[in-house]
Structures are given as C-alpha cells and as structure tokens.
C-alpha atoms as a PDB file:
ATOM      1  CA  UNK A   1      24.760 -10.072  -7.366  1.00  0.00           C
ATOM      2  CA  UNK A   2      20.770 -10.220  -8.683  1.00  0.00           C
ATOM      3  CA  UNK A   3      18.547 -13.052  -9.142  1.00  0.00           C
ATOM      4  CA  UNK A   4      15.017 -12.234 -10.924  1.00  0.00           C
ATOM      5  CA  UNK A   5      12.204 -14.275 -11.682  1.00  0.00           C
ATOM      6  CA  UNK A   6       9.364 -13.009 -13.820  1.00  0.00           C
ATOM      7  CA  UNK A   7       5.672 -14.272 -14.391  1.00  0.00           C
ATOM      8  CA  UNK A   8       4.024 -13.877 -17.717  1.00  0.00           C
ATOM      9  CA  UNK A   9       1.071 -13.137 -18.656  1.00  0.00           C
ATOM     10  CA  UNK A  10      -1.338 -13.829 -15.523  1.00  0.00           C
ATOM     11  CA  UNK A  11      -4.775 -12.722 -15.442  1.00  0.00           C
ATOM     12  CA  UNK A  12      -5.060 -10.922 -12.560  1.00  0.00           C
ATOM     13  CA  UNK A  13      -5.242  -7.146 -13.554  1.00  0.00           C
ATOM     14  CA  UNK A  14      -2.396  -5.515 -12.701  1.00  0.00           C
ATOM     15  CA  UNK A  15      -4.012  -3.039 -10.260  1.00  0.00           C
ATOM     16  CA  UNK A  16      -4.811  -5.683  -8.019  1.00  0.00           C
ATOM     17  CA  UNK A  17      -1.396  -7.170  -8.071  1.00  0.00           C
ATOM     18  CA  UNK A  18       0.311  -4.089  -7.146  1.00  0.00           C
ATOM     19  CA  UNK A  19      -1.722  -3.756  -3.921  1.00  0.00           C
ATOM     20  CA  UNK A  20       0.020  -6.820  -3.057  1.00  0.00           C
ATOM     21  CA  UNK A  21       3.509  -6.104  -4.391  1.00  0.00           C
ATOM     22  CA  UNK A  22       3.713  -2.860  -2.438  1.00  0.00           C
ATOM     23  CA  UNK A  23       3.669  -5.295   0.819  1.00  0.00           C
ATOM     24  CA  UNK A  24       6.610  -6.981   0.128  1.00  0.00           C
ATOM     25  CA  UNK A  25       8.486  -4.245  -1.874  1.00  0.00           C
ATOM     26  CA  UNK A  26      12.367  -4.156  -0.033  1.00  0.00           C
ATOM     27  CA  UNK A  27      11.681  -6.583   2.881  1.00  0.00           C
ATOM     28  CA  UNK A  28      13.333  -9.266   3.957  1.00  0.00           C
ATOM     29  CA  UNK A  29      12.618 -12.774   1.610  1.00  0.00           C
ATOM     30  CA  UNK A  30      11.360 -15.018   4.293  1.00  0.00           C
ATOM     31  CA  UNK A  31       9.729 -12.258   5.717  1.00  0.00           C
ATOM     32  CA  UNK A  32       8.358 -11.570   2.672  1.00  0.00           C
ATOM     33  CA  UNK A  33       6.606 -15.410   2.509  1.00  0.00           C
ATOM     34  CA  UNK A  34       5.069 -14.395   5.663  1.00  0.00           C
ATOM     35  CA  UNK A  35       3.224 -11.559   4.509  1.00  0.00           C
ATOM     36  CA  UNK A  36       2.023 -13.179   1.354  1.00  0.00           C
ATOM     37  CA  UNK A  37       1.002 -16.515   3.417  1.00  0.00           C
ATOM     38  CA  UNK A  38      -1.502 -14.238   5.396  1.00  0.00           C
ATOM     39  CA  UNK A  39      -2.215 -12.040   2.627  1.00  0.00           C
ATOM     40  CA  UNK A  40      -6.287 -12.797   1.569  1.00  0.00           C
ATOM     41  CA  UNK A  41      -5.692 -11.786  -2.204  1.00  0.00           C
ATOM     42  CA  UNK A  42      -5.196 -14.022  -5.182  1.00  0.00           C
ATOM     43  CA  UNK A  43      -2.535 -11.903  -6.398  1.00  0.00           C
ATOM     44  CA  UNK A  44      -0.224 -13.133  -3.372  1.00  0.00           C
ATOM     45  CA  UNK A  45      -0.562 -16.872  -4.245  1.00  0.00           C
ATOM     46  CA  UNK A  46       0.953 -15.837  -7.727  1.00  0.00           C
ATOM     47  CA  UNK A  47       3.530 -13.896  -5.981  1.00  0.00           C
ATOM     48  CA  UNK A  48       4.721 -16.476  -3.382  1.00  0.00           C
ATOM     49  CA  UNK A  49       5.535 -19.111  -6.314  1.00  0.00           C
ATOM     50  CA  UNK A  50       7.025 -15.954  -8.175  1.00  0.00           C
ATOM     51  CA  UNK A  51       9.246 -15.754  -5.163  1.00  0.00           C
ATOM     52  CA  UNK A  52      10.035 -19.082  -4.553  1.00  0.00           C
ATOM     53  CA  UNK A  53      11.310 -19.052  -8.267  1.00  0.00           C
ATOM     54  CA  UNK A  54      13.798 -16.336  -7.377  1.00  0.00           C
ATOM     55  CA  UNK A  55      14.963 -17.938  -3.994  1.00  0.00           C
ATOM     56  CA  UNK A  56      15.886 -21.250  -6.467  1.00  0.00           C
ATOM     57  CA  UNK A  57      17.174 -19.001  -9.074  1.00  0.00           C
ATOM     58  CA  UNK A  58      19.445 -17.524  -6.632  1.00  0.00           C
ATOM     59  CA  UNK A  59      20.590 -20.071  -4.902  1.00  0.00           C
ATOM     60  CA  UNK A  60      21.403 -22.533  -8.048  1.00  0.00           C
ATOM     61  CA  UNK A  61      22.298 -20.052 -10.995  1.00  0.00           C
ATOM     62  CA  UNK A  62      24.571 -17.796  -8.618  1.00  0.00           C
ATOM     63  CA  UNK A  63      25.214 -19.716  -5.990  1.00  0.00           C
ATOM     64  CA  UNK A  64      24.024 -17.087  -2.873  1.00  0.00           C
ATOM     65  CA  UNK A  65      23.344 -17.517   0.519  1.00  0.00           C
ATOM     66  CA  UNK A  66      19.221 -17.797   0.856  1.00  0.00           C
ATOM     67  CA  UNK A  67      19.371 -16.452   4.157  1.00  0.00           C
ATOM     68  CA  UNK A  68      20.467 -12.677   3.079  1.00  0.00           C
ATOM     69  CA  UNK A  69      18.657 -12.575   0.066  1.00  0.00           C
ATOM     70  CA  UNK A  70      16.133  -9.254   0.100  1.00  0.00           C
ATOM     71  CA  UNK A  71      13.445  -8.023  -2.308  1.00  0.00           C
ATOM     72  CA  UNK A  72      15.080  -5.401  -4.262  1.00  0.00           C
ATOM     73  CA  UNK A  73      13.239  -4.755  -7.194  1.00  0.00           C
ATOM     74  CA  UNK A  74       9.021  -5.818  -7.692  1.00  0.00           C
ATOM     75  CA  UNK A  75       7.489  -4.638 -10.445  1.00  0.00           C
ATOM     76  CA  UNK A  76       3.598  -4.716 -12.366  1.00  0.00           C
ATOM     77  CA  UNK A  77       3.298  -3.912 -15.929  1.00  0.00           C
ATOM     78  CA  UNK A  78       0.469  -4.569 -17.828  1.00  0.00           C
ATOM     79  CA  UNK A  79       0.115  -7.821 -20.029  1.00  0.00           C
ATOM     80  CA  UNK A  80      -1.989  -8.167 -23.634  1.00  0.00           C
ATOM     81  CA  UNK A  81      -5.431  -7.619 -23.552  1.00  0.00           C
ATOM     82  CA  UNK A  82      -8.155 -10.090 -25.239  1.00  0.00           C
ATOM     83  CA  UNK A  83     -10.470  -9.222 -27.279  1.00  0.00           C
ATOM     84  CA  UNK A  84     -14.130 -10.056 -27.669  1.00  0.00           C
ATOM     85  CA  UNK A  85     -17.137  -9.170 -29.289  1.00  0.00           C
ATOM     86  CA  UNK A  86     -20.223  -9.170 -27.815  1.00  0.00           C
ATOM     87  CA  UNK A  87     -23.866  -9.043 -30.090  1.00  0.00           C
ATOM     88  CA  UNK A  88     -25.671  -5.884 -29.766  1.00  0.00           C
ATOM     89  CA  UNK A  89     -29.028  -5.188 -30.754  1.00  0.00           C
ATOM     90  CA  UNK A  90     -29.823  -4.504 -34.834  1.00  0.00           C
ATOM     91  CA  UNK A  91     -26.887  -7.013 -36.137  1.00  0.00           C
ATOM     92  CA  UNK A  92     -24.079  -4.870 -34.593  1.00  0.00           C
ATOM     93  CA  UNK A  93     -21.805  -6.130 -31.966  1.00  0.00           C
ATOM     94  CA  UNK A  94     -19.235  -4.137 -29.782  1.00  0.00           C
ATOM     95  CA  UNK A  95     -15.780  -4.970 -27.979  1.00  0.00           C
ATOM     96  CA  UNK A  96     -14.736  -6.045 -24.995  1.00  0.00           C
ATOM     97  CA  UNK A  97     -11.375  -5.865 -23.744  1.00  0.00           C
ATOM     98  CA  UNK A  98     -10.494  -8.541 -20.865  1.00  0.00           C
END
C-alpha cells in the first residue's frame, strides 16, 4: 500500500529542491528526518513537514505501521511562474519571470 503527500506551489525553485530530494530519495523515513534535520538548505524544512504529512497520511488513511514505512517515490516539477514588469528606459518596460 502507498501514502503520498504533495506540496503546492512553494517558492523555492525547483533546482534547489531537488538537491535536497536526491538525499532522501529510497531511504528509510526516520532516517530520512535525520538527514533533512541536519540538512543547511531551506528546501529541507519544506520537505520535513512534506514528510511528516505522509507519515500521518499513512498511518490514519491506511492504517500502516510507521515504523516500515520507506521513501519510495520523491519528485520536483516545476510550479507557475509570476510575472512582472519592470520600467526600462524610453517608456518601455520588460518581463520578469519569478
């Protein structure tokens, strides 16, 4: 059986977050709370309550032992993109995508 969680839209660029992803990508899920505790990237903080979410999903939705729960899937894609104008010189103005 599968418990998932998902995070939407977070603004953390998705590059960054798969740095961190790839550390916890098929280990263990209270090992995997120890690597994100000592983990120094912003991306891990959104991660660990990501996590957490799973663990509760898991354990109230299906009913599963915490204990031999595993990462098995972790996954990045990329979210919407704002948009912005900045003012140029001459009345123009260009845009910036954040």
């Amino acid at each position: 059986m599968e418990a998932k969680a998902q995070a939407r839209y977070v603004r953390i660029a998705p590059r960054k977050v798969r740095i961190v992803i790839d550390l916890i990508r098929s280990k263990d899920v209270q090992e995997a709370i120890a690597i994100l505790r000592h983990t120094p990237k912003r991306a891990a903080n959104v991660i660990t309550k990501l996590l957490h979410s799973a663990i509760a999903n898991a354990e109230n939705n299906n009913n599963m032992d915490t204990s031999r729960l595993y990462v098995y899937r972790a996954f990045v894609d990329e979210g919407p993109t704002l948009r912005r104008f900045r003012p140029r010189a001459m009345g123009r103005a260009t845009r910036i995508r954040k």
